[in-house]
PDB file of N, CA and C in Angstrom:
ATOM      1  N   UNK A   1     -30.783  39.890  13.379  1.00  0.00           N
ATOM      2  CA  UNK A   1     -29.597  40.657  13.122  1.00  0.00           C
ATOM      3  C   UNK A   1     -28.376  39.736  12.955  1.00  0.00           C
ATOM      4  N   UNK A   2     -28.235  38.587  13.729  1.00  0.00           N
ATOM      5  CA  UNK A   2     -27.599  37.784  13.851  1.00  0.00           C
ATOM      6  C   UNK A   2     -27.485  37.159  12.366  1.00  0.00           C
ATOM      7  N   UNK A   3     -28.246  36.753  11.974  1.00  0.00           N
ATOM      8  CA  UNK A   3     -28.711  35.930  10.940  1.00  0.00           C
ATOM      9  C   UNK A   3     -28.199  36.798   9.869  1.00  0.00           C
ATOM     10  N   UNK A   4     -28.222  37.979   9.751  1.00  0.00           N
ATOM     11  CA  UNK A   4     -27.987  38.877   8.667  1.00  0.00           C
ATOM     12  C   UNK A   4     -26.564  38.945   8.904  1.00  0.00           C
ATOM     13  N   UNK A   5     -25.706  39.259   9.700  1.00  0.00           N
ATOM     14  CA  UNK A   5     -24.325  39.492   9.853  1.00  0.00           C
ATOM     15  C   UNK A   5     -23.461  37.840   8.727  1.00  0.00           C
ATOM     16  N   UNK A   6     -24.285  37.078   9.444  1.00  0.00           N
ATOM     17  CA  UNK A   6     -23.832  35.521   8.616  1.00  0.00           C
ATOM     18  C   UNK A   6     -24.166  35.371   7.543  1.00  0.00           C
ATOM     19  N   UNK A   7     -25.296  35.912   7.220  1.00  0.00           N
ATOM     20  CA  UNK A   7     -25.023  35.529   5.397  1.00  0.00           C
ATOM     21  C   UNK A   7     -24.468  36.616   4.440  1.00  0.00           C
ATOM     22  N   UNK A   8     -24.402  37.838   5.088  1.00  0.00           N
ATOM     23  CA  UNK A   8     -23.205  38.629   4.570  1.00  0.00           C
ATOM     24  C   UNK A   8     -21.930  38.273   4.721  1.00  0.00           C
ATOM     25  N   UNK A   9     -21.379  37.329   5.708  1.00  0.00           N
ATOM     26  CA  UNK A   9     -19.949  36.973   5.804  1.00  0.00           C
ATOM     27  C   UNK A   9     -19.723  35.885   4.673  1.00  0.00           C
ATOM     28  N   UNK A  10     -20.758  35.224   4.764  1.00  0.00           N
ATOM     29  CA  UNK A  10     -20.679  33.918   3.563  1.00  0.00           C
ATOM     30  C   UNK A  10     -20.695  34.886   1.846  1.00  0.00           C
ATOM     31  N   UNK A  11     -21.261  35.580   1.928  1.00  0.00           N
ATOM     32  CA  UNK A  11     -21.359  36.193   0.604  1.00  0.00           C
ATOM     33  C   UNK A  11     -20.632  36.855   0.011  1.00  0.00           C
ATOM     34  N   UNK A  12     -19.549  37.393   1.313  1.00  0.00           N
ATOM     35  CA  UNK A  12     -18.816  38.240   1.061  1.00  0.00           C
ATOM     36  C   UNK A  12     -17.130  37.398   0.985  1.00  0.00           C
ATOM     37  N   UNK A  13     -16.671  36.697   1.541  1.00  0.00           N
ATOM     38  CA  UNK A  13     -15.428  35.541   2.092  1.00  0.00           C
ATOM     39  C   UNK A  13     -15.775  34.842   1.114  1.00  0.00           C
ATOM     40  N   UNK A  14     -14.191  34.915   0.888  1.00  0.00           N
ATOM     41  CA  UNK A  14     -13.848  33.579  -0.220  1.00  0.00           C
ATOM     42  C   UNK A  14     -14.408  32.460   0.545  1.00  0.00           C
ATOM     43  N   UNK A  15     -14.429  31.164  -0.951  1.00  0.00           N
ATOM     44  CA  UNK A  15     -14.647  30.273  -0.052  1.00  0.00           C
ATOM     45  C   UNK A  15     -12.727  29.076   0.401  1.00  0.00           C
ATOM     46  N   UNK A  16     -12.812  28.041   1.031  1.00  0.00           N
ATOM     47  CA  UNK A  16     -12.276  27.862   1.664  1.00  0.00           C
ATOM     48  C   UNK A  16     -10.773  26.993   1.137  1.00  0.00           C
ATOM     49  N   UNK A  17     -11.398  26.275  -0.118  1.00  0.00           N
ATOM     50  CA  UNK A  17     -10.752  26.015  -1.399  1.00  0.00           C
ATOM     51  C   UNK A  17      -9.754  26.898  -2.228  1.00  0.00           C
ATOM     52  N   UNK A  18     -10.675  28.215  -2.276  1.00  0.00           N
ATOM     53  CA  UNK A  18     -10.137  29.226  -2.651  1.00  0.00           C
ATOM     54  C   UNK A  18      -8.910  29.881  -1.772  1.00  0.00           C
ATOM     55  N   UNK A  19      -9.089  29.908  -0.444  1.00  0.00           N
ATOM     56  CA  UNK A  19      -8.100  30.579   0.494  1.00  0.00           C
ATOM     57  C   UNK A  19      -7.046  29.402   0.204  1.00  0.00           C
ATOM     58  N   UNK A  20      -7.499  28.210   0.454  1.00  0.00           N
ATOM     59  CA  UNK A  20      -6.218  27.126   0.621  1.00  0.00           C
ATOM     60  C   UNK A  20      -5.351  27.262  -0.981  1.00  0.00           C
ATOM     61  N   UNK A  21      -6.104  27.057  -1.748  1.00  0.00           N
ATOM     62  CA  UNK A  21      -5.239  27.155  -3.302  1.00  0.00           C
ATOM     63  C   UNK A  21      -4.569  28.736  -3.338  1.00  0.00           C
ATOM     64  N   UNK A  22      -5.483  29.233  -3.143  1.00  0.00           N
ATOM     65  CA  UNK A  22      -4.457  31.047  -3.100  1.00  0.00           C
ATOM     66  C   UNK A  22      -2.870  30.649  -2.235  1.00  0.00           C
ATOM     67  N   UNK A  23      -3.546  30.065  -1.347  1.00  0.00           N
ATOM     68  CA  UNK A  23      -2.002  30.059  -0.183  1.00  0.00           C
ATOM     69  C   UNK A  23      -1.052  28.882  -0.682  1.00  0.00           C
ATOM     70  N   UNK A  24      -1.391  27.853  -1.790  1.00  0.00           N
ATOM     71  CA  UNK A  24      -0.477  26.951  -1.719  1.00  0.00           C
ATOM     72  C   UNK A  24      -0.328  25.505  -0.852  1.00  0.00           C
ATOM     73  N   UNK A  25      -1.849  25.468  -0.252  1.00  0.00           N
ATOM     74  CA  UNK A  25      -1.910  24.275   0.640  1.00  0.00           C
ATOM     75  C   UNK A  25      -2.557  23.224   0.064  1.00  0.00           C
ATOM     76  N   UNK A  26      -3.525  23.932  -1.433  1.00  0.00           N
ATOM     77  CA  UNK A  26      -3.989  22.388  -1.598  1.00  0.00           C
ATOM     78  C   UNK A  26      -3.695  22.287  -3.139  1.00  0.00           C
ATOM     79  N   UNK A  27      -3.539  21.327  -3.746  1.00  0.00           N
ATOM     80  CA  UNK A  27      -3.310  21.063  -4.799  1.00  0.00           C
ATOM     81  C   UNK A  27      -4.134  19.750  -5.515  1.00  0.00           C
ATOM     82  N   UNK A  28      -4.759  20.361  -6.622  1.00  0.00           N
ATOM     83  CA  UNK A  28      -5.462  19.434  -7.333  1.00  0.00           C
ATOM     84  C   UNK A  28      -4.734  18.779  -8.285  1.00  0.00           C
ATOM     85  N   UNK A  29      -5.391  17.355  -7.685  1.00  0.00           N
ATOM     86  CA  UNK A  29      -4.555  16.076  -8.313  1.00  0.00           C
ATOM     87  C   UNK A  29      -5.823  15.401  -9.627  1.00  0.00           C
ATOM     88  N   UNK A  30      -5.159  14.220 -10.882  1.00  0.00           N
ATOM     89  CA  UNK A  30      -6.045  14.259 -11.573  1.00  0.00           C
ATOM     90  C   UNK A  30      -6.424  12.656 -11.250  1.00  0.00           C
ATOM     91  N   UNK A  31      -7.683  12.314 -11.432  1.00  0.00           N
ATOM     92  CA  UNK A  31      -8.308  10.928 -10.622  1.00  0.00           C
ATOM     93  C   UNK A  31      -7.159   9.793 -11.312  1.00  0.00           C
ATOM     94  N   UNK A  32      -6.512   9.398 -11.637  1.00  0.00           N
ATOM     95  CA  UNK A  32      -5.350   8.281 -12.053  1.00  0.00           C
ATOM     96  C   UNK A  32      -4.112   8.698 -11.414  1.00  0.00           C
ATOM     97  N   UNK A  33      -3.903   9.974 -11.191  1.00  0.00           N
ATOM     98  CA  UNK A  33      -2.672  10.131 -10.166  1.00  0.00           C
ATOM     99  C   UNK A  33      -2.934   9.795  -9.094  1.00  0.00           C
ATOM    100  N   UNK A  34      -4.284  10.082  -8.805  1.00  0.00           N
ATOM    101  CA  UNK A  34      -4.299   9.900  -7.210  1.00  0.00           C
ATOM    102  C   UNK A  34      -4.286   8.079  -6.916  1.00  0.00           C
ATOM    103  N   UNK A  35      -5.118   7.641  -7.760  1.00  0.00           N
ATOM    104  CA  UNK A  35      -5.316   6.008  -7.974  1.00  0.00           C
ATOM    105  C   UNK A  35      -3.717   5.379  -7.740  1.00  0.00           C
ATOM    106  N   UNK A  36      -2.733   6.096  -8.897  1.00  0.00           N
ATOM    107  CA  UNK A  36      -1.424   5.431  -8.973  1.00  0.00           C
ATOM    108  C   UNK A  36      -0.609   5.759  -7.419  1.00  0.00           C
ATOM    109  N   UNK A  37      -1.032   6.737  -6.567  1.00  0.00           N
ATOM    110  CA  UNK A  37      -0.488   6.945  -5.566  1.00  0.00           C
ATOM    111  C   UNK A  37      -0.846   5.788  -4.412  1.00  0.00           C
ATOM    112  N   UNK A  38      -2.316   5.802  -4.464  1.00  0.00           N
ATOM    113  CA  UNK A  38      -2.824   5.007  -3.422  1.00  0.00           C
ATOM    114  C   UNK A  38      -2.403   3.564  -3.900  1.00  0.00           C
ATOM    115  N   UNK A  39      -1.995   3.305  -4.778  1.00  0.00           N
ATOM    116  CA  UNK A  39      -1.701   1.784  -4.839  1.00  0.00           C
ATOM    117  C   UNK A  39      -0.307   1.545  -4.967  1.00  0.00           C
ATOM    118  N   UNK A  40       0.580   2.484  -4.746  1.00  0.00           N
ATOM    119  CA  UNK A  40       2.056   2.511  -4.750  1.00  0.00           C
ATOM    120  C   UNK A  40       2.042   2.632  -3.116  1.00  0.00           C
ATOM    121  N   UNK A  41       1.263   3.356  -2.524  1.00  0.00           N
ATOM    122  CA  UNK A  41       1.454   3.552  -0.592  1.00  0.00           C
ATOM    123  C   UNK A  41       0.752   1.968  -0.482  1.00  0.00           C
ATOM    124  N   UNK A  42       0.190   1.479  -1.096  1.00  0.00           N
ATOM    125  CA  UNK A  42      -0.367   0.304  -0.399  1.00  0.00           C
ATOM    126  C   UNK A  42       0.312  -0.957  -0.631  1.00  0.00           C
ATOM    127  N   UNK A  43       1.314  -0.890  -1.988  1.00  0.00           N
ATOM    128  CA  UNK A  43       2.145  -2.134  -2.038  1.00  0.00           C
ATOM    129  C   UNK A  43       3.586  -1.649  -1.072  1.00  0.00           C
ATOM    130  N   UNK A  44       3.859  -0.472  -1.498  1.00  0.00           N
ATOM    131  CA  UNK A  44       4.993  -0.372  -0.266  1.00  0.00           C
ATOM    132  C   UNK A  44       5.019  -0.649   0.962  1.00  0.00           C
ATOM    133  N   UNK A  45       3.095  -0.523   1.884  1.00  0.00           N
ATOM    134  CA  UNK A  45       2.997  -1.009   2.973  1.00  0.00           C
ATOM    135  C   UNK A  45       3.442  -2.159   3.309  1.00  0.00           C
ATOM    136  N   UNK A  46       2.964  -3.001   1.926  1.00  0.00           N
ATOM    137  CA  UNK A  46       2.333  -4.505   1.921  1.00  0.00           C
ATOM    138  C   UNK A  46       3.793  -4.870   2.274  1.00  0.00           C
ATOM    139  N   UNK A  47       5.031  -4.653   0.905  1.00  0.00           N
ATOM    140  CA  UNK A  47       6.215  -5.144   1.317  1.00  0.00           C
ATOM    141  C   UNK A  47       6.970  -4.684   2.700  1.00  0.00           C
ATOM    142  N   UNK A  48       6.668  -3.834   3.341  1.00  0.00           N
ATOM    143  CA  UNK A  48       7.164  -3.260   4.693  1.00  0.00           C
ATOM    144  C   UNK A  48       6.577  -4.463   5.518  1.00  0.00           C
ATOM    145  N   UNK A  49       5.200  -4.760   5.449  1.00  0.00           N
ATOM    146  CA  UNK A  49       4.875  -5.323   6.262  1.00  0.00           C
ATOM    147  C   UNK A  49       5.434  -6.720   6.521  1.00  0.00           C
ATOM    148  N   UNK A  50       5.473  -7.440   5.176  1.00  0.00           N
ATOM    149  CA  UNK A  50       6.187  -8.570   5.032  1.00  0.00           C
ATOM    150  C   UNK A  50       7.552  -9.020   5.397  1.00  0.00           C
ATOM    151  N   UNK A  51       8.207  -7.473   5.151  1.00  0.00           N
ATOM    152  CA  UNK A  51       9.729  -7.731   6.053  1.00  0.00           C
ATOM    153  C   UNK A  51       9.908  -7.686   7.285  1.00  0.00           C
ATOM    154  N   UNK A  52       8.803  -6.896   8.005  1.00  0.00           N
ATOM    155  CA  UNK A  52       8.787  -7.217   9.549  1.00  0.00           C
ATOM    156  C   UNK A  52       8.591  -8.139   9.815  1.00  0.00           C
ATOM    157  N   UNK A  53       7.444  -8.909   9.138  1.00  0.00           N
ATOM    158  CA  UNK A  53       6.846 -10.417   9.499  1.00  0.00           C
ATOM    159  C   UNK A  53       7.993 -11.232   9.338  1.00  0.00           C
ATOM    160  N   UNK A  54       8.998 -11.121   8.558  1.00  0.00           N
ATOM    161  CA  UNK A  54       9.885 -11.968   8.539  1.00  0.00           C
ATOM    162  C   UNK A  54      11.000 -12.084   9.369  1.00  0.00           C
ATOM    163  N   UNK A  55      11.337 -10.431   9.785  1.00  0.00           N
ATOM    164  CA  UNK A  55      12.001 -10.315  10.336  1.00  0.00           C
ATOM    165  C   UNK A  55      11.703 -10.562  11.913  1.00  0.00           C
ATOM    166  N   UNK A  56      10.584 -10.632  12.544  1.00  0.00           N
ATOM    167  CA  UNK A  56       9.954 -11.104  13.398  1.00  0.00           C
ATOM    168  C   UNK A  56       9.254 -12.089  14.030  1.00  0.00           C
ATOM    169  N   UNK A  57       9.992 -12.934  12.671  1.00  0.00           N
ATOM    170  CA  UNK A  57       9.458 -14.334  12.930  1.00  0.00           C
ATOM    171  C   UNK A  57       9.786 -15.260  13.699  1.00  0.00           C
ATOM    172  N   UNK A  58       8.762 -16.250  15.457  1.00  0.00           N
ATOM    173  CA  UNK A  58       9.013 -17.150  15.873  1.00  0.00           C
ATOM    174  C   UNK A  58       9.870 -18.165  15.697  1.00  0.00           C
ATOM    175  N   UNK A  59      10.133 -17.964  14.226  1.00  0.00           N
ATOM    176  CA  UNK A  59      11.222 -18.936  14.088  1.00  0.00           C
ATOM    177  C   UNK A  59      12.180 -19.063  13.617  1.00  0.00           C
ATOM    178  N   UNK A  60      13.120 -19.702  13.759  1.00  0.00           N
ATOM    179  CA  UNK A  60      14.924 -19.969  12.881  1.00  0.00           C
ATOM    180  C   UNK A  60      13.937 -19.725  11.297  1.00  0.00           C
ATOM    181  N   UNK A  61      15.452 -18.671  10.985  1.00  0.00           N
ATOM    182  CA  UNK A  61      15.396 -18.604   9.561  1.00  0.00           C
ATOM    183  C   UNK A  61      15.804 -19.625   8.862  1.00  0.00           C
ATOM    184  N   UNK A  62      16.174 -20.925   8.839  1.00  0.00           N
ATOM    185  CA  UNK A  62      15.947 -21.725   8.379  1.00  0.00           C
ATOM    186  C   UNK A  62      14.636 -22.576   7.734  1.00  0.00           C
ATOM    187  N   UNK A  63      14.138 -22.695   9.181  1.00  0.00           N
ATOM    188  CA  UNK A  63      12.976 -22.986   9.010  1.00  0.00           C
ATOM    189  C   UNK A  63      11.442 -21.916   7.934  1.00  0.00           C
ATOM    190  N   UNK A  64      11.633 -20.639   8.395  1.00  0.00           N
ATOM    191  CA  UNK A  64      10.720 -19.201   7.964  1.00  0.00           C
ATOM    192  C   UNK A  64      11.145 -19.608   6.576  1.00  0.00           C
ATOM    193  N   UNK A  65      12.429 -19.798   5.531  1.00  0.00           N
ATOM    194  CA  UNK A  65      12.668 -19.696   4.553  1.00  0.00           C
ATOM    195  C   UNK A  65      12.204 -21.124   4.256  1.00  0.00           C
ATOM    196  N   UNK A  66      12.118 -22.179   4.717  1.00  0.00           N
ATOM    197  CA  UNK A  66      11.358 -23.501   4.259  1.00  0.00           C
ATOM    198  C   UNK A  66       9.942 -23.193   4.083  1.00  0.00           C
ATOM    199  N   UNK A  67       9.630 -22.974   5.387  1.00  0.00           N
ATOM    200  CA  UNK A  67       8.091 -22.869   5.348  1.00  0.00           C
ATOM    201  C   UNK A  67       7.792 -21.657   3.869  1.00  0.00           C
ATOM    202  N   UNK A  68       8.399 -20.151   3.738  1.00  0.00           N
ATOM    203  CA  UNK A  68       8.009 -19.708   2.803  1.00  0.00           C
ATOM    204  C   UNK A  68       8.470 -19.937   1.577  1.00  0.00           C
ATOM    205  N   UNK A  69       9.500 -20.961   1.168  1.00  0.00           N
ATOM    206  CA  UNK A  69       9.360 -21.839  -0.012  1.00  0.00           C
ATOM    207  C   UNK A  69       8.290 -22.792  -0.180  1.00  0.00           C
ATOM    208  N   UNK A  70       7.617 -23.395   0.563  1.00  0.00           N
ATOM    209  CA  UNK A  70       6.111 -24.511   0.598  1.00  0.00           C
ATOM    210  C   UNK A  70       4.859 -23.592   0.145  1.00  0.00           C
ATOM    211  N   UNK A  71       4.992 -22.354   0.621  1.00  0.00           N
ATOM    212  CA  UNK A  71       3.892 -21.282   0.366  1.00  0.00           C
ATOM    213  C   UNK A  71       4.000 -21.079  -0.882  1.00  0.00           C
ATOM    214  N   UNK A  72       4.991 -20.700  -1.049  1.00  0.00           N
ATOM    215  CA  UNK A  72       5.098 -20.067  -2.961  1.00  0.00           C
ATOM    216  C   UNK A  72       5.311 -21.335  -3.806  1.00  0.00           C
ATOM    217  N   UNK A  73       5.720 -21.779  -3.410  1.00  0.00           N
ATOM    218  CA  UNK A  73       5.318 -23.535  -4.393  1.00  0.00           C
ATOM    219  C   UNK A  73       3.572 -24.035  -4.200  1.00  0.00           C
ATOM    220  N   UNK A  74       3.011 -24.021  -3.306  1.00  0.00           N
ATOM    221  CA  UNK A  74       1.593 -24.064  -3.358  1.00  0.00           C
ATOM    222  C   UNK A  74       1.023 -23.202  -4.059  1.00  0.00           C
ATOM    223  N   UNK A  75       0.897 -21.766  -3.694  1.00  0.00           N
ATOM    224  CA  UNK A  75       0.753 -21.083  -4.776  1.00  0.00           C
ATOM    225  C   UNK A  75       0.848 -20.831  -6.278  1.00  0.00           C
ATOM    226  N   UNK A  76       2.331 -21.036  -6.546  1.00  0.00           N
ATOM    227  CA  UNK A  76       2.708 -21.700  -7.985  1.00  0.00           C
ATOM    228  C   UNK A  76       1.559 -22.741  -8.434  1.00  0.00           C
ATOM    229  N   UNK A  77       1.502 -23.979  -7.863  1.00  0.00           N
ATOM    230  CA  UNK A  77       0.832 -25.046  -7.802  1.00  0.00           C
ATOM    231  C   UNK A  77      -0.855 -24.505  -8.459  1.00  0.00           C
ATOM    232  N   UNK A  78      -1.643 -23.627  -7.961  1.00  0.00           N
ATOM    233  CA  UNK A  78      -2.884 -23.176  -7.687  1.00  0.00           C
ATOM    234  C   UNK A  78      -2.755 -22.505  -9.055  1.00  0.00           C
ATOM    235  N   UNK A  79      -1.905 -21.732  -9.051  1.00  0.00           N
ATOM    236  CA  UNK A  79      -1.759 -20.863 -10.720  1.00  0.00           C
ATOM    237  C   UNK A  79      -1.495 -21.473 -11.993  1.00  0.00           C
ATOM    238  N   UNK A  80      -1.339 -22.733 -11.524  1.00  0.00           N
ATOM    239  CA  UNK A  80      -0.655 -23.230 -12.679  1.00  0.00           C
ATOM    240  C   UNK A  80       0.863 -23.326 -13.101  1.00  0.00           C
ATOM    241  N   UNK A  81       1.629 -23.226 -12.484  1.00  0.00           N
ATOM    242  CA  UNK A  81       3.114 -22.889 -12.523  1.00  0.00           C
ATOM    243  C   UNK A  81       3.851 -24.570 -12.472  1.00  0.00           C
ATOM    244  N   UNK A  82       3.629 -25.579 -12.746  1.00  0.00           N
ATOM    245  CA  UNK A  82       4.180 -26.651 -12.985  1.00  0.00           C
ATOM    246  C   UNK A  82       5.415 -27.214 -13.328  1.00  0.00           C
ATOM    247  N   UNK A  83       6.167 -26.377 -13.470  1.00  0.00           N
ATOM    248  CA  UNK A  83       7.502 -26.278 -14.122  1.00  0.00           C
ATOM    249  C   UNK A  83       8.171 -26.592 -12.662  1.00  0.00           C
ATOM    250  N   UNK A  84       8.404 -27.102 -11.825  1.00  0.00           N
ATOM    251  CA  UNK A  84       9.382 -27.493 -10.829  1.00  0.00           C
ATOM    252  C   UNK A  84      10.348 -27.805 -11.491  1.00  0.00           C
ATOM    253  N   UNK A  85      11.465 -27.949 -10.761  1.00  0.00           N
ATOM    254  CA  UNK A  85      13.039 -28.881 -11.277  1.00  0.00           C
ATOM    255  C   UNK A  85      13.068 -29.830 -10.107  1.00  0.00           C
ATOM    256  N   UNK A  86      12.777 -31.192 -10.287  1.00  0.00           N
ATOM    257  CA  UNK A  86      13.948 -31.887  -9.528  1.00  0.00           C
ATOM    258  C   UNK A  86      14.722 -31.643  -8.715  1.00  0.00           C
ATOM    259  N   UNK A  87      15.550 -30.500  -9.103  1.00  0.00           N
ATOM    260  CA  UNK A  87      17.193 -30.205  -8.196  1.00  0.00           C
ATOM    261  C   UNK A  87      15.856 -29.074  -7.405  1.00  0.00           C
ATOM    262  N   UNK A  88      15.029 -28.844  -7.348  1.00  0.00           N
ATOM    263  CA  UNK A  88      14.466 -27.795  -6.332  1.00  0.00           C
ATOM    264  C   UNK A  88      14.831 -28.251  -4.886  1.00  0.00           C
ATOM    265  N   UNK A  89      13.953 -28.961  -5.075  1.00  0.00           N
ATOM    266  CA  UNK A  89      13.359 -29.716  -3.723  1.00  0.00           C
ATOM    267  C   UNK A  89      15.130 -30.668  -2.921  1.00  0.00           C
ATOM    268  N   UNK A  90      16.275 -30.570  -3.483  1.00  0.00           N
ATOM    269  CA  UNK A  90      17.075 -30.901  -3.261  1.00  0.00           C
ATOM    270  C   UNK A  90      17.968 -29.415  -2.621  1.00  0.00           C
ATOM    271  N   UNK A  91      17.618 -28.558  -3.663  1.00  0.00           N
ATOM    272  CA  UNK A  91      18.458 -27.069  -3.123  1.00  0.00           C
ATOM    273  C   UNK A  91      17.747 -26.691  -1.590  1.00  0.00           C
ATOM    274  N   UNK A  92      16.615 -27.042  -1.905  1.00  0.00           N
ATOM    275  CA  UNK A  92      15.927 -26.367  -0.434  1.00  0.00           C
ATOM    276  C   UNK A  92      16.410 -27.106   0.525  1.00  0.00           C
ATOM    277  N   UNK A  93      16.347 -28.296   0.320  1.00  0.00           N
ATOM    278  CA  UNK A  93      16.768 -29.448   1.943  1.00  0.00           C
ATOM    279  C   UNK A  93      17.889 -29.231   2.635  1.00  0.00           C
ATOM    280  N   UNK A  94      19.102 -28.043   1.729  1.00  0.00           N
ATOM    281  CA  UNK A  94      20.504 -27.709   2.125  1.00  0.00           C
ATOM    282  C   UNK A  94      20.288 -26.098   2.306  1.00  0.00           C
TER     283      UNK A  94
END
């Protein structure tokens, strides 16, 4: 009897998709929106995260801004970015 009450409720009740879209709770997104979302929440993390790190950094901003000029010049370096100036490595030391 049991068994019969339940698959008349299933047969009979929307299903659950249906209640949520009737009411306005769910909304279908198309697979590249959702893509462009998740990778806009994940670089915004990324830069959030980076400003805490900086802003939380062990050390004189002097130093944090040396050390992360050596990083992005290595990097440069690795990519191919060869173009230094001379006056670089002079702007940074001041």
């Amino acid at each position: 009897m049991t068994t019969d009450v339940m698959r008349t409720l299933r047969e009979n009740l929307p299903a659950a998709d249906d209640v949520l879209h009737a009411v306005g709770l769910q909304v279908e997104r198309s697979a590249s929106v959702s893509a462009l979302t998740t990778v806009a929440a994940f670089a915004i993390g990324a830069l959030v995260g980076a400003a805490l790190t900086a802003l939380y950094a062990p050390k004189p901003g002097r130093e944090t801004r040396h050390d992360l000029n050596e990083r992005v010049r290595e990097i440069g370096e690795r990519m191919g970015w060869s173009g230094r100036r001379a006056d670089d490595d002079e702007a940074a030391a001041h």
